[in-house]
Each structure stands twice: as C-alpha cells, then as structure tokens.
PDB file of N, CA and C in Angstrom:
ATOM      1  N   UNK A   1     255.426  57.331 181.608  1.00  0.00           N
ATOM      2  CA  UNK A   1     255.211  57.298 180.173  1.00  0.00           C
ATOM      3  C   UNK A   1     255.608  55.933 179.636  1.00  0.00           C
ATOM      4  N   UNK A   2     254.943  55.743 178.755  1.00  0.00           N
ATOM      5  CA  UNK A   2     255.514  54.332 177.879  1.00  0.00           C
ATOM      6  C   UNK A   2     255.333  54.530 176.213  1.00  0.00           C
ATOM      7  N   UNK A   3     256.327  54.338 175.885  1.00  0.00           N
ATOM      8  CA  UNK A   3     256.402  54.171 174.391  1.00  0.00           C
ATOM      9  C   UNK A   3     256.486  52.889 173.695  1.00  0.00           C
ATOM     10  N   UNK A   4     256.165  52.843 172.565  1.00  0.00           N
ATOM     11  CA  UNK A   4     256.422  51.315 171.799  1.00  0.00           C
ATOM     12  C   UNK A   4     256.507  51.828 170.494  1.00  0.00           C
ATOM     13  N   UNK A   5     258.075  50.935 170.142  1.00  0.00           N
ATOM     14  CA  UNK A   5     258.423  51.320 168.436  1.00  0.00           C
ATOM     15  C   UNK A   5     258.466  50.524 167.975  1.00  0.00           C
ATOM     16  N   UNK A   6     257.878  50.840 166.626  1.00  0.00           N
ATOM     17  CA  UNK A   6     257.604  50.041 165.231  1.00  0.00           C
ATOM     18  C   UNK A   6     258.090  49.741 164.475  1.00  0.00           C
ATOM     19  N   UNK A   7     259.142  48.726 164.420  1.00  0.00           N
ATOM     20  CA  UNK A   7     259.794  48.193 163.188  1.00  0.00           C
ATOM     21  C   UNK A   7     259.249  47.426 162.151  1.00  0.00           C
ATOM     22  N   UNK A   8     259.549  48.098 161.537  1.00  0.00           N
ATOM     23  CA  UNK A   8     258.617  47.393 159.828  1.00  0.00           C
ATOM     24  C   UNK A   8     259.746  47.499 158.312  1.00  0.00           C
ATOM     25  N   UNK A   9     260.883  48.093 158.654  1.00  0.00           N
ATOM     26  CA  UNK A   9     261.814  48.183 157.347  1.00  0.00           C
ATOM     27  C   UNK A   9     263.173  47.084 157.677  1.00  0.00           C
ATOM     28  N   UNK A  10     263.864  46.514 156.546  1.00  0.00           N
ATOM     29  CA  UNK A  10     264.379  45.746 156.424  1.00  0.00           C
ATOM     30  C   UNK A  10     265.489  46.595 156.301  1.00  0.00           C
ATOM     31  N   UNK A  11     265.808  47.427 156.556  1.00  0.00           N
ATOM     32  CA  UNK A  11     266.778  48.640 156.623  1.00  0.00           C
ATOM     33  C   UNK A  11     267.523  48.566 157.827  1.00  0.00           C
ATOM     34  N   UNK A  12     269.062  48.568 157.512  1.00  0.00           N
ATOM     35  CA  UNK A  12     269.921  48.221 158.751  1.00  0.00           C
ATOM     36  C   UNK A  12     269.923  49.183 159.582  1.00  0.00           C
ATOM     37  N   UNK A  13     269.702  50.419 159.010  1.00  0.00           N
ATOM     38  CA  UNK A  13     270.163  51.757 159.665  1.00  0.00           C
ATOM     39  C   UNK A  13     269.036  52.116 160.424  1.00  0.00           C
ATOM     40  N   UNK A  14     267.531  52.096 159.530  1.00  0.00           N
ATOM     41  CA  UNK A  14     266.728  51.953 160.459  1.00  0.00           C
ATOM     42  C   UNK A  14     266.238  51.105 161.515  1.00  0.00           C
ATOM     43  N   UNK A  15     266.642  49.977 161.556  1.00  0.00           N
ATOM     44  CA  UNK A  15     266.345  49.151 162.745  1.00  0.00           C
ATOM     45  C   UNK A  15     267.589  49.264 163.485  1.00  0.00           C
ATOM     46  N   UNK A  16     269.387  49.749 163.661  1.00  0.00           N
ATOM     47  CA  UNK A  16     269.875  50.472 164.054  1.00  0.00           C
ATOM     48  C   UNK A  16     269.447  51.458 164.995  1.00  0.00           C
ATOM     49  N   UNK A  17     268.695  52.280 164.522  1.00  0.00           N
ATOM     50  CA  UNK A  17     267.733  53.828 164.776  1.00  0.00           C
ATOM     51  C   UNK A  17     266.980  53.328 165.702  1.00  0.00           C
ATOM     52  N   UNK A  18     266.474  52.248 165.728  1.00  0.00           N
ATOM     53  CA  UNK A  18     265.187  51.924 166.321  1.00  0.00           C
ATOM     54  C   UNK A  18     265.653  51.417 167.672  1.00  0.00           C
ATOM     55  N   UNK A  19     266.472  50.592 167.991  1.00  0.00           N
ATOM     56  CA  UNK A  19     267.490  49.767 168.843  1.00  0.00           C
ATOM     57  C   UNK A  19     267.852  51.034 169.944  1.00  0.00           C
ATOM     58  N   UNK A  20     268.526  52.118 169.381  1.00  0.00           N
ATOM     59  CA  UNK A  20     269.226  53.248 169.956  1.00  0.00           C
ATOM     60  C   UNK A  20     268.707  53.574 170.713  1.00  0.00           C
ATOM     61  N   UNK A  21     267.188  54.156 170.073  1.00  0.00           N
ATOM     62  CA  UNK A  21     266.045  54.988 170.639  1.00  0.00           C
ATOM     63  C   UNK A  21     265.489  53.936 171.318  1.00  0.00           C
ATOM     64  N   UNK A  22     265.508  52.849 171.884  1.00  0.00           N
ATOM     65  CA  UNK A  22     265.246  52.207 172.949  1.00  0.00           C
ATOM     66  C   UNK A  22     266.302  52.341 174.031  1.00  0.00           C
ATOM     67  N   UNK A  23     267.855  52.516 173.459  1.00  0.00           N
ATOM     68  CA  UNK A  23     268.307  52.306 174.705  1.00  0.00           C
ATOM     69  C   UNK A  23     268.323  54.118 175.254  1.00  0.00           C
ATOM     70  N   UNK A  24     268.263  54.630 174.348  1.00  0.00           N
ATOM     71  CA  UNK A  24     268.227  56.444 175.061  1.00  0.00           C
ATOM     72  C   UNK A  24     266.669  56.181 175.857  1.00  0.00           C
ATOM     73  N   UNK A  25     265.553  55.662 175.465  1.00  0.00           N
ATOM     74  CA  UNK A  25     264.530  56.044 176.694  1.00  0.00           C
ATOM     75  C   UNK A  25     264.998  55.091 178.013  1.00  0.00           C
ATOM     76  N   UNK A  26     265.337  53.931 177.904  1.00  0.00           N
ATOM     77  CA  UNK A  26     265.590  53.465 178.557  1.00  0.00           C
ATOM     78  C   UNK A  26     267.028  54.195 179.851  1.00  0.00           C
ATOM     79  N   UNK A  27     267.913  55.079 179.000  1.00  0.00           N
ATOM     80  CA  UNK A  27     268.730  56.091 180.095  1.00  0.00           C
ATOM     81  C   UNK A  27     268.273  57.304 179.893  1.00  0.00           C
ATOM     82  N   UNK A  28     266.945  57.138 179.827  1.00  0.00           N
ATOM     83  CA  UNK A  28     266.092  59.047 180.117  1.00  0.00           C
ATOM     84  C   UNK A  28     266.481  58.857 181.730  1.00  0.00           C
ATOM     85  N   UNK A  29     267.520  60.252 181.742  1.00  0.00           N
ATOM     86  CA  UNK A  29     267.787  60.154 183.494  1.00  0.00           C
ATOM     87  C   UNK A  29     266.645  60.776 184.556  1.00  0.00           C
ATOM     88  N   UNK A  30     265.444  61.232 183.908  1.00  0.00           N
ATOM     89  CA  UNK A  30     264.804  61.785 184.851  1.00  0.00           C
ATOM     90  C   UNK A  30     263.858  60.587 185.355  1.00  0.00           C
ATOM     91  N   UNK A  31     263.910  59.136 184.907  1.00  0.00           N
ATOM     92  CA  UNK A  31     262.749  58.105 185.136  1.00  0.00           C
ATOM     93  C   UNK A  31     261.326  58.206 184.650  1.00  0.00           C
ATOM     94  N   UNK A  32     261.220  59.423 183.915  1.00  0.00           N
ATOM     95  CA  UNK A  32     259.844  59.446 183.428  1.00  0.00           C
ATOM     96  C   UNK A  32     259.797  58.046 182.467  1.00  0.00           C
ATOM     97  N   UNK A  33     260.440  57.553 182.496  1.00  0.00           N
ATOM     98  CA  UNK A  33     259.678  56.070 181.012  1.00  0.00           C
ATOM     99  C   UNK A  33     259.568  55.074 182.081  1.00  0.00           C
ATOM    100  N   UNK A  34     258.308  54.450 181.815  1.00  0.00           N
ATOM    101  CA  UNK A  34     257.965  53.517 182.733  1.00  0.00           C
ATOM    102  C   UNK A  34     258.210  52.056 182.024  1.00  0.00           C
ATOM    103  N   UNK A  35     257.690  52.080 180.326  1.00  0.00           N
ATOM    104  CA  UNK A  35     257.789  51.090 179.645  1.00  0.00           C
ATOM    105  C   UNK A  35     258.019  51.178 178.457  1.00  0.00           C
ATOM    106  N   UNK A  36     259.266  50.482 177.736  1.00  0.00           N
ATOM    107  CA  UNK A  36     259.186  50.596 176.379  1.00  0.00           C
ATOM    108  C   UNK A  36     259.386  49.316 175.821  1.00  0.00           C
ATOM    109  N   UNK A  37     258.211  49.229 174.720  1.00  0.00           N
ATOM    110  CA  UNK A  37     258.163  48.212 173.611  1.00  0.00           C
ATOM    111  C   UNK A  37     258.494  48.069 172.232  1.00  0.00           C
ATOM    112  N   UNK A  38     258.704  47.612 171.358  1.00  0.00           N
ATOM    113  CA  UNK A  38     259.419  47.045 170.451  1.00  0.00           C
ATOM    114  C   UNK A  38     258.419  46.089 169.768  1.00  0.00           C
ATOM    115  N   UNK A  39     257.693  46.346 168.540  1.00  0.00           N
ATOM    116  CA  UNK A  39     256.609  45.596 168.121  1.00  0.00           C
ATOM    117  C   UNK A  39     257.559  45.416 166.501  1.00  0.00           C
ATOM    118  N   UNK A  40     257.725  44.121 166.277  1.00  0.00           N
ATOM    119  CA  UNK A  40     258.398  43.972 164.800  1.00  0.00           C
ATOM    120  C   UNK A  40     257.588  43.026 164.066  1.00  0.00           C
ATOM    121  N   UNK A  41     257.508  43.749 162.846  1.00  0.00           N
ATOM    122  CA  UNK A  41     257.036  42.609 161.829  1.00  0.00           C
ATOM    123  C   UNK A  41     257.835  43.075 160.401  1.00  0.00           C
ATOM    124  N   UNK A  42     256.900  42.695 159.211  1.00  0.00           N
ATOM    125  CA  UNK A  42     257.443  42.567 158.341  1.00  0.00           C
ATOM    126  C   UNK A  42     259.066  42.697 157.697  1.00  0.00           C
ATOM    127  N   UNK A  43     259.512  42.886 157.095  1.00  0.00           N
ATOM    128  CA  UNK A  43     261.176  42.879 156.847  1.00  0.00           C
ATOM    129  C   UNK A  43     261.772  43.725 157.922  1.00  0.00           C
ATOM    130  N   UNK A  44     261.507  44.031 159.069  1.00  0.00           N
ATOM    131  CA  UNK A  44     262.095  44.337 160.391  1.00  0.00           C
ATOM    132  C   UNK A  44     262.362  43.059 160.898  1.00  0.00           C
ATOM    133  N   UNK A  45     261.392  42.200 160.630  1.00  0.00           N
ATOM    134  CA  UNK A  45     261.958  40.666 161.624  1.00  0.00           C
ATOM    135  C   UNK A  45     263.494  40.530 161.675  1.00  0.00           C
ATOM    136  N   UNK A  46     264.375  41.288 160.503  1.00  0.00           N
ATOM    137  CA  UNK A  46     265.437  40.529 160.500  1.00  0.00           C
ATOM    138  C   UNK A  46     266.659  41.098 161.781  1.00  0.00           C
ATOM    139  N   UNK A  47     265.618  41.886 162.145  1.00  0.00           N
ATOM    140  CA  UNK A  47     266.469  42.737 163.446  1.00  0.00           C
ATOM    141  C   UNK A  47     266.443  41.996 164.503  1.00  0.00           C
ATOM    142  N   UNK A  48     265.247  41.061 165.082  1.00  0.00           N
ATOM    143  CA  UNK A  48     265.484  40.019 165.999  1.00  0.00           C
ATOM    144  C   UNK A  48     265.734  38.745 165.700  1.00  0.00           C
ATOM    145  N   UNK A  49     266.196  38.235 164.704  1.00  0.00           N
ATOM    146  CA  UNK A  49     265.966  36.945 164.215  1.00  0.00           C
ATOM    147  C   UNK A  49     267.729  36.968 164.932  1.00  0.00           C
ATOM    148  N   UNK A  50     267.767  35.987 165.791  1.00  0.00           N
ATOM    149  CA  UNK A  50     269.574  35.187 165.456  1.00  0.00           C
ATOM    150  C   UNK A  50     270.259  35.154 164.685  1.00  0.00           C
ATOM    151  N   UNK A  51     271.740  35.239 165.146  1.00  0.00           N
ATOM    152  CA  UNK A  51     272.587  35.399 164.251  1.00  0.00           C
ATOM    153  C   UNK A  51     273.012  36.615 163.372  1.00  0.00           C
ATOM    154  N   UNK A  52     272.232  38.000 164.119  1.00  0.00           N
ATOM    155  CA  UNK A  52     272.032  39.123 163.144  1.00  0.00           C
ATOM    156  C   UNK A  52     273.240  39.930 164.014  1.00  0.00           C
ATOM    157  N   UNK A  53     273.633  41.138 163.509  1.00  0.00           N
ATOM    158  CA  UNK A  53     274.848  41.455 163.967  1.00  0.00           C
ATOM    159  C   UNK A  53     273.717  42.316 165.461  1.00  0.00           C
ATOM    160  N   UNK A  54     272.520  42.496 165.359  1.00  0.00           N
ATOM    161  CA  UNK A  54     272.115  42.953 166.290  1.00  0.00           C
ATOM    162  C   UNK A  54     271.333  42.810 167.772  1.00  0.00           C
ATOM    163  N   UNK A  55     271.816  41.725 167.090  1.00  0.00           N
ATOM    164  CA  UNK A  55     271.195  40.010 168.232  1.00  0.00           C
ATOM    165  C   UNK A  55     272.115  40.607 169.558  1.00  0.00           C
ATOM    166  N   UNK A  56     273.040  41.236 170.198  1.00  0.00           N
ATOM    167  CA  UNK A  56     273.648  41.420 170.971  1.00  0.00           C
ATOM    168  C   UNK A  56     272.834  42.600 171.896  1.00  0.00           C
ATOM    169  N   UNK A  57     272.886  43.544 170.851  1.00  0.00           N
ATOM    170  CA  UNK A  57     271.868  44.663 171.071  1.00  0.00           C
ATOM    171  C   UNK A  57     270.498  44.497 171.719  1.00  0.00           C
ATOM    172  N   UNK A  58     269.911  43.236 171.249  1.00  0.00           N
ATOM    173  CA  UNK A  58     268.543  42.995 170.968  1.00  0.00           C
ATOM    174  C   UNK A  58     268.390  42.010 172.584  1.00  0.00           C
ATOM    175  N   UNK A  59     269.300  41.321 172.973  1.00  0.00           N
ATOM    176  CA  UNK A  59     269.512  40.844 173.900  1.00  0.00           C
ATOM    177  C   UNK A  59     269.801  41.973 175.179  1.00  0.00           C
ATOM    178  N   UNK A  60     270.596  42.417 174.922  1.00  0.00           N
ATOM    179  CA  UNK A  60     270.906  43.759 176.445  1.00  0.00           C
ATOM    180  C   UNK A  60     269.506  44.104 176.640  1.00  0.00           C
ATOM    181  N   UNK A  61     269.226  44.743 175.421  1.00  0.00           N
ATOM    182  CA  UNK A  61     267.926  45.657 176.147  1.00  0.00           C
ATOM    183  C   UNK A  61     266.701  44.638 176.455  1.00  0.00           C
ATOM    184  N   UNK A  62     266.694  43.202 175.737  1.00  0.00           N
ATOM    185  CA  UNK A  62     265.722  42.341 176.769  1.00  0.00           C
ATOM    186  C   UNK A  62     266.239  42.435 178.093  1.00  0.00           C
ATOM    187  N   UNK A  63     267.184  42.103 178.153  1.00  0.00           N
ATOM    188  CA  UNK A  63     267.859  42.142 180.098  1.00  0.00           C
ATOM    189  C   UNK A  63     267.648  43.383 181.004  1.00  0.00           C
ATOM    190  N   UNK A  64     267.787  44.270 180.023  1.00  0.00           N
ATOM    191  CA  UNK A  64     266.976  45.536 181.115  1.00  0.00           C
ATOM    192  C   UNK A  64     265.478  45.850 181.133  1.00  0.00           C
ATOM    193  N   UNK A  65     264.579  45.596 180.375  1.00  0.00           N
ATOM    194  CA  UNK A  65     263.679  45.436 180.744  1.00  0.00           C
ATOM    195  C   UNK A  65     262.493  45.517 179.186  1.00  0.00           C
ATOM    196  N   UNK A  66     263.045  46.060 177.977  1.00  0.00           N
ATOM    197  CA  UNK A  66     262.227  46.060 177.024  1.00  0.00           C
ATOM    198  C   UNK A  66     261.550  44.497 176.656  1.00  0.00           C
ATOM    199  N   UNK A  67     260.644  45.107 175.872  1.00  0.00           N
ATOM    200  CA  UNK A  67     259.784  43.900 175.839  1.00  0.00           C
ATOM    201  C   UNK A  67     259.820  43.722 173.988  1.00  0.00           C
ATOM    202  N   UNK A  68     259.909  43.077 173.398  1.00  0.00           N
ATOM    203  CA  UNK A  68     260.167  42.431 172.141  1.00  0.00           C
ATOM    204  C   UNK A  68     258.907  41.757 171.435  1.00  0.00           C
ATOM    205  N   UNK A  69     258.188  42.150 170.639  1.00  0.00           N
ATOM    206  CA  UNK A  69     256.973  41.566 170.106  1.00  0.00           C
ATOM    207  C   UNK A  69     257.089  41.009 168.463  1.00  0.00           C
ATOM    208  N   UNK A  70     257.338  39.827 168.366  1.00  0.00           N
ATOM    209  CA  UNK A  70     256.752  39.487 167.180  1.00  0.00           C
ATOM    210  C   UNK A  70     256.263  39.287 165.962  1.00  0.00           C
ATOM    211  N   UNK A  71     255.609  40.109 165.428  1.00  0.00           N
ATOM    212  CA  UNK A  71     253.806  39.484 164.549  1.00  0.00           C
ATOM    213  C   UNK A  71     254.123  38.127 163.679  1.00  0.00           C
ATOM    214  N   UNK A  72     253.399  37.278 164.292  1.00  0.00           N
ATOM    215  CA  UNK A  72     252.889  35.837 164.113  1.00  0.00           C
ATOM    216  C   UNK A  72     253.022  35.478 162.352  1.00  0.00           C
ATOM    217  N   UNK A  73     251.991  36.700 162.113  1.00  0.00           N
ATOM    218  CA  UNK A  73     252.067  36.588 160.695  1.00  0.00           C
ATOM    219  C   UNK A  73     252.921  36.342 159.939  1.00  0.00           C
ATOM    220  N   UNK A  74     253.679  37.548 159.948  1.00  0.00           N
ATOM    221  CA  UNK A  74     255.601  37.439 159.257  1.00  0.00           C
ATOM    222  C   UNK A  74     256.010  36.493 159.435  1.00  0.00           C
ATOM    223  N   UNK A  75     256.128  36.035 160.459  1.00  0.00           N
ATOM    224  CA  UNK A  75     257.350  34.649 160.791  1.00  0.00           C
ATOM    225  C   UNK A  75     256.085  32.983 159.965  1.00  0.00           C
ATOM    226  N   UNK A  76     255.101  33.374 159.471  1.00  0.00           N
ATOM    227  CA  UNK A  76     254.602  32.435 158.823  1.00  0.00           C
ATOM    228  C   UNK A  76     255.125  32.975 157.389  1.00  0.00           C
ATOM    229  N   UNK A  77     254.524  34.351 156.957  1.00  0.00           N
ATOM    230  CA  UNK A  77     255.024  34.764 155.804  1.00  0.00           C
ATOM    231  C   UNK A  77     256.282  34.488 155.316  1.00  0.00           C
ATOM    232  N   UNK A  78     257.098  34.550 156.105  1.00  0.00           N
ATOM    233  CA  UNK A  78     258.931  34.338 155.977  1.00  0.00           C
ATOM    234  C   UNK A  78     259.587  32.853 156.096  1.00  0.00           C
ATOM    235  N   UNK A  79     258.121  32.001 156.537  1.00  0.00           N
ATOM    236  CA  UNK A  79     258.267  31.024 157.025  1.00  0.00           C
ATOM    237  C   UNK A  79     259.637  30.567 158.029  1.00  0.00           C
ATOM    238  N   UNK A  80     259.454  31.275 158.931  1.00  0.00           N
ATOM    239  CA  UNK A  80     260.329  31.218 160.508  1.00  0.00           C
ATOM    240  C   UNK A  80     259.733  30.758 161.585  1.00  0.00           C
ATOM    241  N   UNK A  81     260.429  30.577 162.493  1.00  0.00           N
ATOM    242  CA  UNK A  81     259.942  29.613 163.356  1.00  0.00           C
ATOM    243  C   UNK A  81     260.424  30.671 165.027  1.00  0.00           C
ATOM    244  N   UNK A  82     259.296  30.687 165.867  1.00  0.00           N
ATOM    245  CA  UNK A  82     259.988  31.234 167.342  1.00  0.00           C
ATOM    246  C   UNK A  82     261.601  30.788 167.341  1.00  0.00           C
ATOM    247  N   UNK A  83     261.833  29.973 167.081  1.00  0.00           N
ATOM    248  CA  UNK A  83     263.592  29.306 167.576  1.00  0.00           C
ATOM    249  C   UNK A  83     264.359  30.153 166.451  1.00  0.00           C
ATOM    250  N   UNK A  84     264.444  30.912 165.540  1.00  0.00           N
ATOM    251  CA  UNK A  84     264.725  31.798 164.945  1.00  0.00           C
ATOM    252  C   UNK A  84     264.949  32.968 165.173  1.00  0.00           C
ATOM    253  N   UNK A  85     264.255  33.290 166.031  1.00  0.00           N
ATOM    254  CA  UNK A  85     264.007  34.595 166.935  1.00  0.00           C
ATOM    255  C   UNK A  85     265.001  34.615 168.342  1.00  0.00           C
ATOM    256  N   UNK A  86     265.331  35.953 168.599  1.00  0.00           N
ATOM    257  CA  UNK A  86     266.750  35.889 169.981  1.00  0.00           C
ATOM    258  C   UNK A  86     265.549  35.294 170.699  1.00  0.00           C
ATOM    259  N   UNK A  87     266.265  34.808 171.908  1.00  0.00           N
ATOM    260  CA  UNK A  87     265.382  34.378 173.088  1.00  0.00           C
ATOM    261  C   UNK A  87     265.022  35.504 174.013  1.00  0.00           C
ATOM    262  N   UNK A  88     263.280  34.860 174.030  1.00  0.00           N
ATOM    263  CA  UNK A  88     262.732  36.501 175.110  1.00  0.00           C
ATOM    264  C   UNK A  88     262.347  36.937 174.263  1.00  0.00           C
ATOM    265  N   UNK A  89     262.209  36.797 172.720  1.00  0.00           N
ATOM    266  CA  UNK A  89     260.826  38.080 172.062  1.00  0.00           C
ATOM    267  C   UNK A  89     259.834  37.061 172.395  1.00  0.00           C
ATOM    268  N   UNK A  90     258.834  37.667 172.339  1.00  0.00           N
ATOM    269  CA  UNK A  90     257.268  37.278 172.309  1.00  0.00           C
ATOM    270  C   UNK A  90     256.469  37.129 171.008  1.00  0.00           C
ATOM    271  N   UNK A  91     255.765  35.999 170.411  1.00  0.00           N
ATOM    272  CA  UNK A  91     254.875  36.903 169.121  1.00  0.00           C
ATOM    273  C   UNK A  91     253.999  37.025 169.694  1.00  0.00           C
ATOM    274  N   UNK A  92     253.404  37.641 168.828  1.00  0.00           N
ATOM    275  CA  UNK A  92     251.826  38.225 168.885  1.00  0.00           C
ATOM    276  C   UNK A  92     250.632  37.564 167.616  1.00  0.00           C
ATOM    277  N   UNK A  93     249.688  37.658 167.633  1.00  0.00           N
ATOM    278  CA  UNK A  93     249.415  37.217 166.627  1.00  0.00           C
ATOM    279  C   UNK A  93     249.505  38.377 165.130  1.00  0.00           C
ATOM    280  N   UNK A  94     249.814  39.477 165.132  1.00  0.00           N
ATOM    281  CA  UNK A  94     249.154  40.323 164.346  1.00  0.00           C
ATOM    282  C   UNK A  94     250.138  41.583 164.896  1.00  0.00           C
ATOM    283  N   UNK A  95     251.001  41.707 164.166  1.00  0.00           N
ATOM    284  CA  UNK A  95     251.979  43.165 164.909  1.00  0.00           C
ATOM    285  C   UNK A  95     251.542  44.603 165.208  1.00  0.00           C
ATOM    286  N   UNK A  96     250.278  45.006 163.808  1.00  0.00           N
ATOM    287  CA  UNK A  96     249.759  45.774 163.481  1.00  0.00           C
ATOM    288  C   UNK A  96     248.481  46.591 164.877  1.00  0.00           C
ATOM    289  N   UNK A  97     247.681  44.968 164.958  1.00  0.00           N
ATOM    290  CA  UNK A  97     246.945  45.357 166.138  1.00  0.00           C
ATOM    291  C   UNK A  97     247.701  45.046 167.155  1.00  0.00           C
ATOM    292  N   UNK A  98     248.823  44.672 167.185  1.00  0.00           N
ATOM    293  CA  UNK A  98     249.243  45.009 168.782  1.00  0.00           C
ATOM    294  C   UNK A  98     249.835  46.465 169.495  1.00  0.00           C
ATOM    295  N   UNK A  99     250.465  47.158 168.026  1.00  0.00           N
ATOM    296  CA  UNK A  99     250.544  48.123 168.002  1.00  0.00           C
ATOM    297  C   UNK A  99     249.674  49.203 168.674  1.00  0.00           C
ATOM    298  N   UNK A 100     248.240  48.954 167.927  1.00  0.00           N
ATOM    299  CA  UNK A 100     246.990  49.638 168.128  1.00  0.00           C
ATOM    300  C   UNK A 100     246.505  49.529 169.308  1.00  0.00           C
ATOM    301  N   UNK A 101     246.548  47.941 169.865  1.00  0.00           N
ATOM    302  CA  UNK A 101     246.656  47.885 171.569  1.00  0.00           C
ATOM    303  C   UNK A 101     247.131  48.261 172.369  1.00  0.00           C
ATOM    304  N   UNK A 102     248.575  48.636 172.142  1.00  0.00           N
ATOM    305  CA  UNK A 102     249.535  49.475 173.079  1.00  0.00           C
ATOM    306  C   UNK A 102     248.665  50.607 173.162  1.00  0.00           C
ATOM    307  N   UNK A 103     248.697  51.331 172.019  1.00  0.00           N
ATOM    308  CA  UNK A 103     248.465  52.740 171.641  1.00  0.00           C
ATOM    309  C   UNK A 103     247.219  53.036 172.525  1.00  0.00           C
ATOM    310  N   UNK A 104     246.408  51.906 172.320  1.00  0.00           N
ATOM    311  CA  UNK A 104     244.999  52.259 173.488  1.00  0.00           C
ATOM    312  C   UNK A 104     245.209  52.334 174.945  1.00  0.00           C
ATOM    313  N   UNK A 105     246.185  51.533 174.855  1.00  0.00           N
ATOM    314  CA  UNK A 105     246.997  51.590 176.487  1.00  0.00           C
ATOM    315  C   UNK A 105     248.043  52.546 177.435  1.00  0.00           C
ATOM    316  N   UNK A 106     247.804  53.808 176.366  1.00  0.00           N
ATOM    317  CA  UNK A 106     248.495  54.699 176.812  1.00  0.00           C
ATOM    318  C   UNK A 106     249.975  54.683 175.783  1.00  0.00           C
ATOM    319  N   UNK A 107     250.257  53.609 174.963  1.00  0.00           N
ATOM    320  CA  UNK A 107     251.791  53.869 174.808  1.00  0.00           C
ATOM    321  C   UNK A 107     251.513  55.109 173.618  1.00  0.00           C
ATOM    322  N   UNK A 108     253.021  55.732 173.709  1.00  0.00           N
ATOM    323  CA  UNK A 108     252.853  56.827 172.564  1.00  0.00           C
ATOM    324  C   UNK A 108     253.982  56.028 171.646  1.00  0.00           C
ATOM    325  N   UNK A 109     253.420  56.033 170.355  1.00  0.00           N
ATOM    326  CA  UNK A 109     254.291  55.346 168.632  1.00  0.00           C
ATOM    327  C   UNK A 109     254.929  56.242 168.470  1.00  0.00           C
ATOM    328  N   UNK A 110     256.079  55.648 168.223  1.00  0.00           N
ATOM    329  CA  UNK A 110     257.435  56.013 167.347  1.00  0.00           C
ATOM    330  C   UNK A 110     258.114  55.095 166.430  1.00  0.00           C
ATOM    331  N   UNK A 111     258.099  55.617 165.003  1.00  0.00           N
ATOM    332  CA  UNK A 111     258.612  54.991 164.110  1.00  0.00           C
ATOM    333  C   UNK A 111     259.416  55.948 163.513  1.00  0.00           C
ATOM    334  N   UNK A 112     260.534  55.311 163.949  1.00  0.00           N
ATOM    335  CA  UNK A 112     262.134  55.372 162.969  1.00  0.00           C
ATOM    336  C   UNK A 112     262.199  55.875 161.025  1.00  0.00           C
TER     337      UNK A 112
END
C-alpha cells in the first residue's frame, strides 16, 4: 500500500497530525505500507520550511524513507526559495496535480 498526505493548513496542530500519521504508517508493524508521501503547499509550507520547530520531525522521517514534495507554486507565491526548505524535500511544479498523480498511482489521500 502507499499513501500520500496533504498538507495545505497553516495550522500547527494540523501539520503536527499530519507528521504523526506519517510516522504511525511508517511503524505499521505488519509491513503492509510500501510508500508514504507528503505533498505540501499552500500555508502548510511552513511545516517544511527551516527553522520550524518541526524541521526535526520533518528530517527523521526523510531518513527513513518518506518522500517530501513541494508545490513550486507556493514557494513563488510566498516568495521562498528551495534553500528555505529542510534538505531532501523535492518541489514539484504544482502540489495539487501531484497529488492527483500519486492518486493515479495507486496512492490512497489522507488529509488531516
């Protein structure tokens, strides 16, 4: 199975929420999760941006294996720069359709 969650609120608790529920699939003890992603845009950016109290968080679970996405857009909208971002997210161009790409790819959405 693979999942990918959607951060889109500028809400501590929910991007909190969102963080968690990566690291619980990530210790699903039966191994059914094969892949989980993490697609951020709008006032969620501030969950991967440096310097955030969750930059620690956001780092572990790059090291085990989640994958960290982006959208291009925001970080123009917000005017930010990749070097703003922890090291190891990825953008994308467009958070929205990458979302929609996962989703075609088998991942199942979860939003916090």
């Amino acid at each position: 199975m693979k999942t990918v969650i959607h951060v889109v609120s500028g809400d501590g608790a929910e991007q909190e929420t969102s963080l968690a529920i990566a690291r619980n699939l990530l210790d699903e003890e039966t191994g059914s999760i094969d892949d989980v992603a993490v697609v951020v845009q709008a006032d969620g950016i501030k969950a991967i941006k440096t310097g955030q109290e969750s930059e620690e968080q956001v780092r572990a679970l790059l090291d085990d294996g989640v994958s960290f996405k982006a959208c291009s857009n925001t970080l123009d909208m917000m005017d930010l720069d990749e070097s703003d971002l922890v090291a190891g997210v990825e953008t994308v161009p467009e958070g929205a359709v990458e979302v929609t790409r996962l989703e075609t790819e088998g991942y199942a959405y979860i939003r916090p």
